[in-house]
C-alpha atoms as a PDB file:
ATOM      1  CA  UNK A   1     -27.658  -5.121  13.434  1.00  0.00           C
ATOM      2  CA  UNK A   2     -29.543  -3.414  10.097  1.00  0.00           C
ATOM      3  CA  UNK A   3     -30.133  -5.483   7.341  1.00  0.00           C
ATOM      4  CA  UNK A   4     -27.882  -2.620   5.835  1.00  0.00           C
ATOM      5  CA  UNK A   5     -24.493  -2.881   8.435  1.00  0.00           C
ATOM      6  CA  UNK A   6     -24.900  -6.462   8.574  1.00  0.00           C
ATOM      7  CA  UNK A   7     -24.777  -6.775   4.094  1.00  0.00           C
ATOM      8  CA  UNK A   8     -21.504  -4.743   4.889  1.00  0.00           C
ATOM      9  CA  UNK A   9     -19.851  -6.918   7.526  1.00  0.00           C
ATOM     10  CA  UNK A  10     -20.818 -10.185   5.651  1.00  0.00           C
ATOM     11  CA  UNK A  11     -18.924  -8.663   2.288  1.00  0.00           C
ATOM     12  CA  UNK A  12     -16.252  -7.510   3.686  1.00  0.00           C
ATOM     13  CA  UNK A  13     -15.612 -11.039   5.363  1.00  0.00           C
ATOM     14  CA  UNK A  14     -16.041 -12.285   1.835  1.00  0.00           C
ATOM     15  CA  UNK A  15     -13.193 -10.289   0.728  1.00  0.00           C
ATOM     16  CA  UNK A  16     -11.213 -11.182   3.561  1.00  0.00           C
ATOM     17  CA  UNK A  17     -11.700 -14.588   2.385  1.00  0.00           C
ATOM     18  CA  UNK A  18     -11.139 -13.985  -1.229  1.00  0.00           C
ATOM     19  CA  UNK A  19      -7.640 -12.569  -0.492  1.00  0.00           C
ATOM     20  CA  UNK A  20      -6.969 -15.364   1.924  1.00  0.00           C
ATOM     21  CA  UNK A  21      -7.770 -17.888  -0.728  1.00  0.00           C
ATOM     22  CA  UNK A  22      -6.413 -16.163  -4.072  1.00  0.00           C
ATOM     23  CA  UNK A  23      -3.145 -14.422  -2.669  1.00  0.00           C
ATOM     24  CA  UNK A  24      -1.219 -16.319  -0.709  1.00  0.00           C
ATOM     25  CA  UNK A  25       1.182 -16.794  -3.387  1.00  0.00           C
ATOM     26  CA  UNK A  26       1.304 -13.108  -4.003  1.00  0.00           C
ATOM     27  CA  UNK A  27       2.120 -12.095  -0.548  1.00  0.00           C
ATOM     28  CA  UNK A  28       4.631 -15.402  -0.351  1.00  0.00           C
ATOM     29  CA  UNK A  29       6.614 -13.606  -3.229  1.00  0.00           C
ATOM     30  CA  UNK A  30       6.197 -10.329  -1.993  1.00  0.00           C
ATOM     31  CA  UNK A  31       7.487 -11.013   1.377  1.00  0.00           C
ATOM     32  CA  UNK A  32      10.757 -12.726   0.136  1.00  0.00           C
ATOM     33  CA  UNK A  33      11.239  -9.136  -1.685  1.00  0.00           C
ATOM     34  CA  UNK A  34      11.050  -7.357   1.896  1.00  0.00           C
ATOM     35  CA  UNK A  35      12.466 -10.332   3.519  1.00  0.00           C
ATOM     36  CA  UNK A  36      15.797 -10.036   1.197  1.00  0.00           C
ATOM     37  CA  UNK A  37      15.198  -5.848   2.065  1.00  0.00           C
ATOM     38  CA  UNK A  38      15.773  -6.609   5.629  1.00  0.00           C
ATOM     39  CA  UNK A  39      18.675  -9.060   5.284  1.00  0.00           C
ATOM     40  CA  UNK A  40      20.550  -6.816   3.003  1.00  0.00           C
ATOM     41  CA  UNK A  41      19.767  -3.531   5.674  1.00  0.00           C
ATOM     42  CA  UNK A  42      18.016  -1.892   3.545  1.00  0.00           C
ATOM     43  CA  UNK A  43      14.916   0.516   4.084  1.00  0.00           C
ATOM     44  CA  UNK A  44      11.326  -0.618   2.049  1.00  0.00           C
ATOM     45  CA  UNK A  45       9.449   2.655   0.119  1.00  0.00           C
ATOM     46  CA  UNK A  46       6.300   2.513   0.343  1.00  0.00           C
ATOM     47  CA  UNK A  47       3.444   5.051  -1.645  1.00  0.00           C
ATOM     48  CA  UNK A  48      -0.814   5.249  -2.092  1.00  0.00           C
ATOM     49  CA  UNK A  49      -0.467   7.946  -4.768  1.00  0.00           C
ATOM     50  CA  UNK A  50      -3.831   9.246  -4.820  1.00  0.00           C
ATOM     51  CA  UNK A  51      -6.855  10.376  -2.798  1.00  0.00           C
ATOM     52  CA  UNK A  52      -7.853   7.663   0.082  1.00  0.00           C
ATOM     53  CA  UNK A  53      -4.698   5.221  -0.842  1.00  0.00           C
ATOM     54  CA  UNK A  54      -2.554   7.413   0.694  1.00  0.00           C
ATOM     55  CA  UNK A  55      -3.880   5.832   4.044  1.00  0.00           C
ATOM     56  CA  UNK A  56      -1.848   2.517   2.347  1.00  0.00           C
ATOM     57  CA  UNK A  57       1.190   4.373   2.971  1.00  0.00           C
ATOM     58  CA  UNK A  58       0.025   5.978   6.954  1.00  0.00           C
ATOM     59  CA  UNK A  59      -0.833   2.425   7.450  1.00  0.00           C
ATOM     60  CA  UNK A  60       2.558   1.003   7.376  1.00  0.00           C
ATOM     61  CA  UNK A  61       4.776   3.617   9.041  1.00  0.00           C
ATOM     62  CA  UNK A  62       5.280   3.956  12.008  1.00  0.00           C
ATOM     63  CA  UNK A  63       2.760   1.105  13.231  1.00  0.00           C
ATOM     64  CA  UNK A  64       2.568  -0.943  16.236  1.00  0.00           C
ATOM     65  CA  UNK A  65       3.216  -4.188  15.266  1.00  0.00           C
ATOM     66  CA  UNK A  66       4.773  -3.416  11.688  1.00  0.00           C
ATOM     67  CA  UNK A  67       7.911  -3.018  10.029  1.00  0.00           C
ATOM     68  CA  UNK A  68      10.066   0.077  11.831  1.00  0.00           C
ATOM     69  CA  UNK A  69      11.938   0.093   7.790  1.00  0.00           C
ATOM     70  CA  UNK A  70       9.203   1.662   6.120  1.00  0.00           C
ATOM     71  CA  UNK A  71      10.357   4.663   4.125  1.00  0.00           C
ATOM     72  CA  UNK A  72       6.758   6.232   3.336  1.00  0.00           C
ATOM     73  CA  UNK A  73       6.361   8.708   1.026  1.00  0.00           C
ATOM     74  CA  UNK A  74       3.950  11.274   2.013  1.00  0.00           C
ATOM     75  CA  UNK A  75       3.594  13.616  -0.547  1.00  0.00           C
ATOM     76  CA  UNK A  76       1.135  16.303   0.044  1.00  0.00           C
ATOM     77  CA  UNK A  77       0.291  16.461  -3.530  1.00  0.00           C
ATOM     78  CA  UNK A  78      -2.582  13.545  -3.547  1.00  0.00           C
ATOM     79  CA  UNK A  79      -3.630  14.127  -0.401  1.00  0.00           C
ATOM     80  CA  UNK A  80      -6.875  15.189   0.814  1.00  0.00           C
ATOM     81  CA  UNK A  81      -5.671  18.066   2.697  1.00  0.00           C
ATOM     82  CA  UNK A  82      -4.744  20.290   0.605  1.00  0.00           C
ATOM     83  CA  UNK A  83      -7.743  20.201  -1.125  1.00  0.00           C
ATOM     84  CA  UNK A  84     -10.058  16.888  -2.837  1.00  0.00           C
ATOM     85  CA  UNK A  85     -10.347  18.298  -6.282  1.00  0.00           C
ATOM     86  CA  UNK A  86      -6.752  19.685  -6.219  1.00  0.00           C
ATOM     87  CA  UNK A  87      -5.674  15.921  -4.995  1.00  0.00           C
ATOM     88  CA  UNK A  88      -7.285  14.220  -8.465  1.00  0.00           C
ATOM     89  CA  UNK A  89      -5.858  17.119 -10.653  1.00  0.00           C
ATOM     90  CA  UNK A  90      -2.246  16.154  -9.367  1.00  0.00           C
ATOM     91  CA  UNK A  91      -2.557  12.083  -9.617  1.00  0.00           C
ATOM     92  CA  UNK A  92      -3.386  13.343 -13.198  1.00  0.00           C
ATOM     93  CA  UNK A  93      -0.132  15.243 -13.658  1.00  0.00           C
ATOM     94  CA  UNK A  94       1.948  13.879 -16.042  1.00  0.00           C
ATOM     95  CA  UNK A  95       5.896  13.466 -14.783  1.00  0.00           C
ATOM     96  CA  UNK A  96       5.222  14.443 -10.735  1.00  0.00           C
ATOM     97  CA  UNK A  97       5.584  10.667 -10.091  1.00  0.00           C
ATOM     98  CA  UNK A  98       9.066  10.839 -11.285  1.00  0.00           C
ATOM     99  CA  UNK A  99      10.064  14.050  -9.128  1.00  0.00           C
ATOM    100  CA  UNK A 100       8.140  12.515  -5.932  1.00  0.00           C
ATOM    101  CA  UNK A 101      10.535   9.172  -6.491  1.00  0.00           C
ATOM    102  CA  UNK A 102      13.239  11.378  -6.894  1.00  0.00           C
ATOM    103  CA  UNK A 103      13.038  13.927  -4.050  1.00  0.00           C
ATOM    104  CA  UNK A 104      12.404  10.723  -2.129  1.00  0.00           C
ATOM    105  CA  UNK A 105      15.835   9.407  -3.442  1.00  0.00           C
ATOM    106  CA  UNK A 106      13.811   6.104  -4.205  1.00  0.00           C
ATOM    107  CA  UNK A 107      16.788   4.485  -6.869  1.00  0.00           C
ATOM    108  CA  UNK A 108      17.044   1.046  -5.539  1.00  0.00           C
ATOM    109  CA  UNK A 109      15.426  -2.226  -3.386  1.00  0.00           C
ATOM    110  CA  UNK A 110      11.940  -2.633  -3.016  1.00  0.00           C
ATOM    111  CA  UNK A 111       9.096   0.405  -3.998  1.00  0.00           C
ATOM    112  CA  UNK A 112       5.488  -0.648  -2.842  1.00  0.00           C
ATOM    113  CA  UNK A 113       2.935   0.767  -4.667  1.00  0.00           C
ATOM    114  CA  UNK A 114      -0.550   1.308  -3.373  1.00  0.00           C
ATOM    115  CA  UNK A 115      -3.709   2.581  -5.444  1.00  0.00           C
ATOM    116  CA  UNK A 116      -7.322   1.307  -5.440  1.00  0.00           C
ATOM    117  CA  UNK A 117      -8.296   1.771  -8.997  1.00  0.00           C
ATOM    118  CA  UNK A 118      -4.684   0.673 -10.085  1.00  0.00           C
ATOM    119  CA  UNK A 119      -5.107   3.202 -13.233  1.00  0.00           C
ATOM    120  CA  UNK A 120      -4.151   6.908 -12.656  1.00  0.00           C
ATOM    121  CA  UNK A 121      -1.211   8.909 -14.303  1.00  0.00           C
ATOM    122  CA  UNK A 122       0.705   8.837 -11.030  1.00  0.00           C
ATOM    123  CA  UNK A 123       0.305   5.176 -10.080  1.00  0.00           C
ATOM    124  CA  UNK A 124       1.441   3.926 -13.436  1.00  0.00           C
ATOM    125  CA  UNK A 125       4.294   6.451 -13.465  1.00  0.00           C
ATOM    126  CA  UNK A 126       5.854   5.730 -10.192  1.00  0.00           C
ATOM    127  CA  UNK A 127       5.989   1.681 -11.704  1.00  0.00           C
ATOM    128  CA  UNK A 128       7.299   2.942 -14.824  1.00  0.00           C
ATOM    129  CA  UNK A 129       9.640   5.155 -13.469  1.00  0.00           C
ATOM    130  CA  UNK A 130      10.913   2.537 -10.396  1.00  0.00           C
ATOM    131  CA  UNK A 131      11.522  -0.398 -13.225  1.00  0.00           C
ATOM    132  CA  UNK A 132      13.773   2.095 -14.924  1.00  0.00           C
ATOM    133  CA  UNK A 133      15.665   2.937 -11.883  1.00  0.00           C
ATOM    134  CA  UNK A 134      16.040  -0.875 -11.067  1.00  0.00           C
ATOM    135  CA  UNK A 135      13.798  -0.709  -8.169  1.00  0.00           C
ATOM    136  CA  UNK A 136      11.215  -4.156  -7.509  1.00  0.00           C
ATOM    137  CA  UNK A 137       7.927  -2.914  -7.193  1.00  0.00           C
ATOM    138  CA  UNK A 138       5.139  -4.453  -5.218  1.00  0.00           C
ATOM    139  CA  UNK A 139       1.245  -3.257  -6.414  1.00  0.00           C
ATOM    140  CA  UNK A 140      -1.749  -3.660  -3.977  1.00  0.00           C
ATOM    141  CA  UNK A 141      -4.546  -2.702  -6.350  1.00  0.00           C
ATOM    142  CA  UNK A 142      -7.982  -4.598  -7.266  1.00  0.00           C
ATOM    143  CA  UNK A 143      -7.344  -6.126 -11.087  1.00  0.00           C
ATOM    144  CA  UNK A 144     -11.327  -6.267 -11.486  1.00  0.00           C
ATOM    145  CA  UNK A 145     -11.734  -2.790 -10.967  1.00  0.00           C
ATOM    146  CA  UNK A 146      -8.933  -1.379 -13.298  1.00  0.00           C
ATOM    147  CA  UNK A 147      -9.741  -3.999 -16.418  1.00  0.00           C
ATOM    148  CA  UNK A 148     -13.491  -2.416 -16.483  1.00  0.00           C
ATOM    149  CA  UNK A 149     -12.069   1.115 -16.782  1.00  0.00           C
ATOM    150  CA  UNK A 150     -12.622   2.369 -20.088  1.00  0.00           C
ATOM    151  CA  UNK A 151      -8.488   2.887 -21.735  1.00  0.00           C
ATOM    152  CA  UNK A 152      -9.806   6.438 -22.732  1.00  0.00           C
ATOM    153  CA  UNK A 153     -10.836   7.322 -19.243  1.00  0.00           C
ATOM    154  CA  UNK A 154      -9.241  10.548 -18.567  1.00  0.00           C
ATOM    155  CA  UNK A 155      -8.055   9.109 -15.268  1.00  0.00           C
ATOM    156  CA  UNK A 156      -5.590   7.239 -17.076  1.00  0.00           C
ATOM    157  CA  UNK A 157      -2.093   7.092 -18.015  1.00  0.00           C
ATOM    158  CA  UNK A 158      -0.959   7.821 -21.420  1.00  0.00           C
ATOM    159  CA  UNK A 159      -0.004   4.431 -21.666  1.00  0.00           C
ATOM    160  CA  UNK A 160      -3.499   3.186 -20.769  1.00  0.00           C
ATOM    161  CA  UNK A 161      -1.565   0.544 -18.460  1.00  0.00           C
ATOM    162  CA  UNK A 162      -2.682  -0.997 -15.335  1.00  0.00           C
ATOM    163  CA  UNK A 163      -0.800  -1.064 -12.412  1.00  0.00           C
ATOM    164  CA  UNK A 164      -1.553  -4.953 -11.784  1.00  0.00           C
ATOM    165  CA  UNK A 165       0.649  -5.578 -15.137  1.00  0.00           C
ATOM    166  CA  UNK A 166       3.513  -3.736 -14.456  1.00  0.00           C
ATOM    167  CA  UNK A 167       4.670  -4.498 -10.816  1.00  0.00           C
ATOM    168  CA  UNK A 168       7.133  -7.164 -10.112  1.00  0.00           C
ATOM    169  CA  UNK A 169       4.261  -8.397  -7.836  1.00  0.00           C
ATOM    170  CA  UNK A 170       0.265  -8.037  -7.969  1.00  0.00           C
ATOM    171  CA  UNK A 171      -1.477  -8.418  -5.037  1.00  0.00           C
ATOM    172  CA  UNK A 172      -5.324  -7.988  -5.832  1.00  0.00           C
ATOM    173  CA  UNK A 173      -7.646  -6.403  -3.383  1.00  0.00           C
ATOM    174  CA  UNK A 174     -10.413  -7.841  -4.896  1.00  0.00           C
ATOM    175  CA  UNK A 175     -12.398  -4.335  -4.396  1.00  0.00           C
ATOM    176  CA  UNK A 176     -15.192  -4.455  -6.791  1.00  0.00           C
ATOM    177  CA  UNK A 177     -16.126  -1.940  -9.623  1.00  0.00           C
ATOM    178  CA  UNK A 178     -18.144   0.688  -7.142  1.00  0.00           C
ATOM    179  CA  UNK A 179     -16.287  -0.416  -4.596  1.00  0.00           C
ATOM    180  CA  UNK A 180     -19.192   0.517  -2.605  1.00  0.00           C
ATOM    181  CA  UNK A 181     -20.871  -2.461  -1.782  1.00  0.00           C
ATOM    182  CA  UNK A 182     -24.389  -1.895  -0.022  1.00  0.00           C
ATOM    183  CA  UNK A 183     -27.079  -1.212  -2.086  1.00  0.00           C
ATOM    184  CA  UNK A 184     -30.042   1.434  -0.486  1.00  0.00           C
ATOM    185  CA  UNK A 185     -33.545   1.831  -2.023  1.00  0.00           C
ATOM    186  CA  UNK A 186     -33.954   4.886  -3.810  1.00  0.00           C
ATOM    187  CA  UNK A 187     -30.247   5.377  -3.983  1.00  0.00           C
ATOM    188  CA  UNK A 188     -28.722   6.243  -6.914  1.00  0.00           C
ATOM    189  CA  UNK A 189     -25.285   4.304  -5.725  1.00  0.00           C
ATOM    190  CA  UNK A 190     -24.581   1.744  -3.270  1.00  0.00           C
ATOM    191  CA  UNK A 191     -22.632   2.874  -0.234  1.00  0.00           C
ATOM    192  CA  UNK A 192     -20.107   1.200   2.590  1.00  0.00           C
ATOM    193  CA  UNK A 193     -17.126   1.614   0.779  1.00  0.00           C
ATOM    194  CA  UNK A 194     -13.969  -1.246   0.688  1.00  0.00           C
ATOM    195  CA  UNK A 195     -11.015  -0.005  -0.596  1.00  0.00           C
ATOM    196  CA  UNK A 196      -9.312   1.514   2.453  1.00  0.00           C
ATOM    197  CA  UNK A 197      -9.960  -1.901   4.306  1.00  0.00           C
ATOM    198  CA  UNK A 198      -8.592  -4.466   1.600  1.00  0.00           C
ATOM    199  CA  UNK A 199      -6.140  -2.374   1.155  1.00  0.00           C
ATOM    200  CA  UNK A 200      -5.071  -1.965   4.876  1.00  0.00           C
ATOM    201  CA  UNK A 201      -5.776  -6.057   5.146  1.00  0.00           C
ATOM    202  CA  UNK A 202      -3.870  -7.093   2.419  1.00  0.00           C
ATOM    203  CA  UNK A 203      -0.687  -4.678   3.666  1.00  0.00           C
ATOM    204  CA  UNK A 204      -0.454  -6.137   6.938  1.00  0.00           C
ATOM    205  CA  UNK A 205      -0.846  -9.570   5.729  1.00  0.00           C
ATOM    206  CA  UNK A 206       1.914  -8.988   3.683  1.00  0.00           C
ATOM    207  CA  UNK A 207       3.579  -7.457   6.768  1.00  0.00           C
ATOM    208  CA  UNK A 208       2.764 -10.601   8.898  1.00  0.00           C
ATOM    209  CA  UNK A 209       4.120 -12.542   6.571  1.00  0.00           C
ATOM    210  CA  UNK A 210       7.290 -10.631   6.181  1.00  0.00           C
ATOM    211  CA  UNK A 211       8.016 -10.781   9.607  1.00  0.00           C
ATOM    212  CA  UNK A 212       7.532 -14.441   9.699  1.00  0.00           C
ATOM    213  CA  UNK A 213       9.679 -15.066   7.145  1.00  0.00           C
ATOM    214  CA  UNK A 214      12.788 -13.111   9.258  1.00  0.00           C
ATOM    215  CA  UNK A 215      12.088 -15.214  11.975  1.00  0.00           C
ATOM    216  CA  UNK A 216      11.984 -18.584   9.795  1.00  0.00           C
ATOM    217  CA  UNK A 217      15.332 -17.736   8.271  1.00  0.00           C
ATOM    218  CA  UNK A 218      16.866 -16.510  11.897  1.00  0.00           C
ATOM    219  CA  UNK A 219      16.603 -12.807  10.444  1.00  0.00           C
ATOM    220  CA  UNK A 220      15.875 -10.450  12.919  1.00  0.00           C
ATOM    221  CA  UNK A 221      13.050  -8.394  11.867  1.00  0.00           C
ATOM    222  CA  UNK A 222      12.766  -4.710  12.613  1.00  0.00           C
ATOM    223  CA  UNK A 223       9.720  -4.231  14.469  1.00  0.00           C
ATOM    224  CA  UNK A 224       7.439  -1.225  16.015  1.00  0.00           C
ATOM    225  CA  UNK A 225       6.565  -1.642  19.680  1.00  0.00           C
ATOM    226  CA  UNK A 226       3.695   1.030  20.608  1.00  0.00           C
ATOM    227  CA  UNK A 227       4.877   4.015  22.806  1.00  0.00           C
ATOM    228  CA  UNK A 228       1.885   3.395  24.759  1.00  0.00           C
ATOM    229  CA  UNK A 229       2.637   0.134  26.443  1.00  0.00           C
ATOM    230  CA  UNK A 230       4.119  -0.900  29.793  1.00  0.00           C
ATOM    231  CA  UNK A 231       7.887  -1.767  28.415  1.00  0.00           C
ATOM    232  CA  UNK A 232      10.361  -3.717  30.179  1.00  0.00           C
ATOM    233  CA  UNK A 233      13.633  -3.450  29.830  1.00  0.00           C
ATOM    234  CA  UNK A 234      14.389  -5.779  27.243  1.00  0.00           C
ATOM    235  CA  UNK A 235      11.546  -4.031  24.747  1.00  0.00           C
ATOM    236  CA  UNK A 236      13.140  -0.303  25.825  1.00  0.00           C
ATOM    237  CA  UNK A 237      16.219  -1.238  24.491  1.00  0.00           C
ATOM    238  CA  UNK A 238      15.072  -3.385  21.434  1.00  0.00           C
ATOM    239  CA  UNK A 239      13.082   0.071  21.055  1.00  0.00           C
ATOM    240  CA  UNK A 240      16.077   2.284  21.421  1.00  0.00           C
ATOM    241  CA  UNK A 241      18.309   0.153  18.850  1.00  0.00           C
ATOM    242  CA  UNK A 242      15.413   0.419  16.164  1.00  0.00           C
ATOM    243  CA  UNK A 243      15.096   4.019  16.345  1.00  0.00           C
ATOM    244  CA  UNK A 244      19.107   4.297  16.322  1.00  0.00           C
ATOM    245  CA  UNK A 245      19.227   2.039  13.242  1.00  0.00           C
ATOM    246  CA  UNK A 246      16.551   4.054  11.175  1.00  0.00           C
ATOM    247  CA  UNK A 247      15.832   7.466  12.824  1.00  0.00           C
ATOM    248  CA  UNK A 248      18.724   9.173  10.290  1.00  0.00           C
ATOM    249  CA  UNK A 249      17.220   6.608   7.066  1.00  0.00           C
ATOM    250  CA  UNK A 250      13.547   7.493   6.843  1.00  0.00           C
ATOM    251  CA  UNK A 251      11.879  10.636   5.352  1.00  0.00           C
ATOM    252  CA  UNK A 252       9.664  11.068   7.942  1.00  0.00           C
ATOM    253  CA  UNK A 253      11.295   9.722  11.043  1.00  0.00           C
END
């Protein structure tokens, strides 16, 4: 391994264990949210609005292993396909938040809320806009990163808020400021970025958790089984009652 790769692996593991430390207690609260989701039958919104943090969303529907209650919103207007520079003019837009959460008929339980930087117009709208609908809101951003934003960043909400302040429940990433984290002589930047990973690691920690939770409290939790395994019977028709319970409930089912 380069002395390059391995700096990258070593970090990363350091974050791992930063989130394993520092937010246990976040993702303890956050799960009894979901937890009291699932008891109640009710489906769990989730949404990266903006650029990469979209994946947040991907990430939790529709996974092996995860939650089969996972509304995800996946609004083409911050994603990358469309267009990159089209995807940071939109995040900027001022009241799309607020039509995404309402074409998405997002007006009550729990609204996860997934963004990197924890700072753009869209972010902090969507948690504005979800308080005043009554909806508990769960934030996977990195605190660190959004505090050393300048408030007159044109990235930012008019409120200058950060996402970490206004959620029901922070739980920090821990990315750093570049979130790039290898530095390369002669490079103007470092590179071997982290934001897509602690984000990804902190969701299904807070997934795991959930689930563990059901099963604690006798709760049967509503689980994906891949397509692509061998089933036997009693997983084909655990499979077929999930997609009976949800397939008519979720956006993109």
């Amino acid at each position: 391994m380069s002395n390059a790769t391995e700096t990258y692996y070593n970090e990363i593991v350091r974050f791992f264990g930063l989130i394993k430390q520092d937010e246990a207690d976040s993702i303890d609260k956050a799960a009894s949210l979901m937890v009291q989701e699932i008891k109640d039958d009710r489906i769990i919104n989730v949404i990266g609005p903006g650029g990469h943090s979209n994946i947040g969303a991907w990430e939790m529907f529709y996974r092996a292993g995860g939650l089969r209650c996972i509304n995800a919103i996946l609004d083409p207007g911050t994603a990358l396909e469309p267009g990159a520079l089209r995807s940071t003019i939109i995040e900027r837009t001022l009241g799309y938040g607020t039509a995404v959460l309402t074409a998405y008929e997002v007006n009550e339980g729990v609204l996860i809320i997934i963004n990197a930087y924890g700072l753009n117009t869209m972010t902090i709208e969507v948690a504005l806009e979800a308080r005043k609908r009554g909806v508990k809101t769960i934030g996977v951003t990195s605190r660190k990163f959004s505090e050393s934003v300048p408030a007159d960043h044109p990235a930012r909400h008019p409120s200058k808020q950060n996402l970490c302040d206004i959620v029901d429940v922070h739980i920090d990433t821990h990315m750093p400021v570049m979130d790039a984290i290898v530095p390369v002589e002669g490079l103007l930047t470092p590179v071997g970025p982290t934001s897509t990973i602690l984000n990804a690691f902190c969701l299904n920690m807070l997934v795991v958790r959930t689930i563990e939770l059901c099963m604690d409290q006798g709760i049967e939790p509503p689980v994906n089984i891949s397509a692509n395994v061998a089933f036997t019977p009693e997983m084909t028709e655990y499979t077929r009652r999930m997609v009976e319970k949800y397939r008519h409930r979720l956006y993109h089912y």
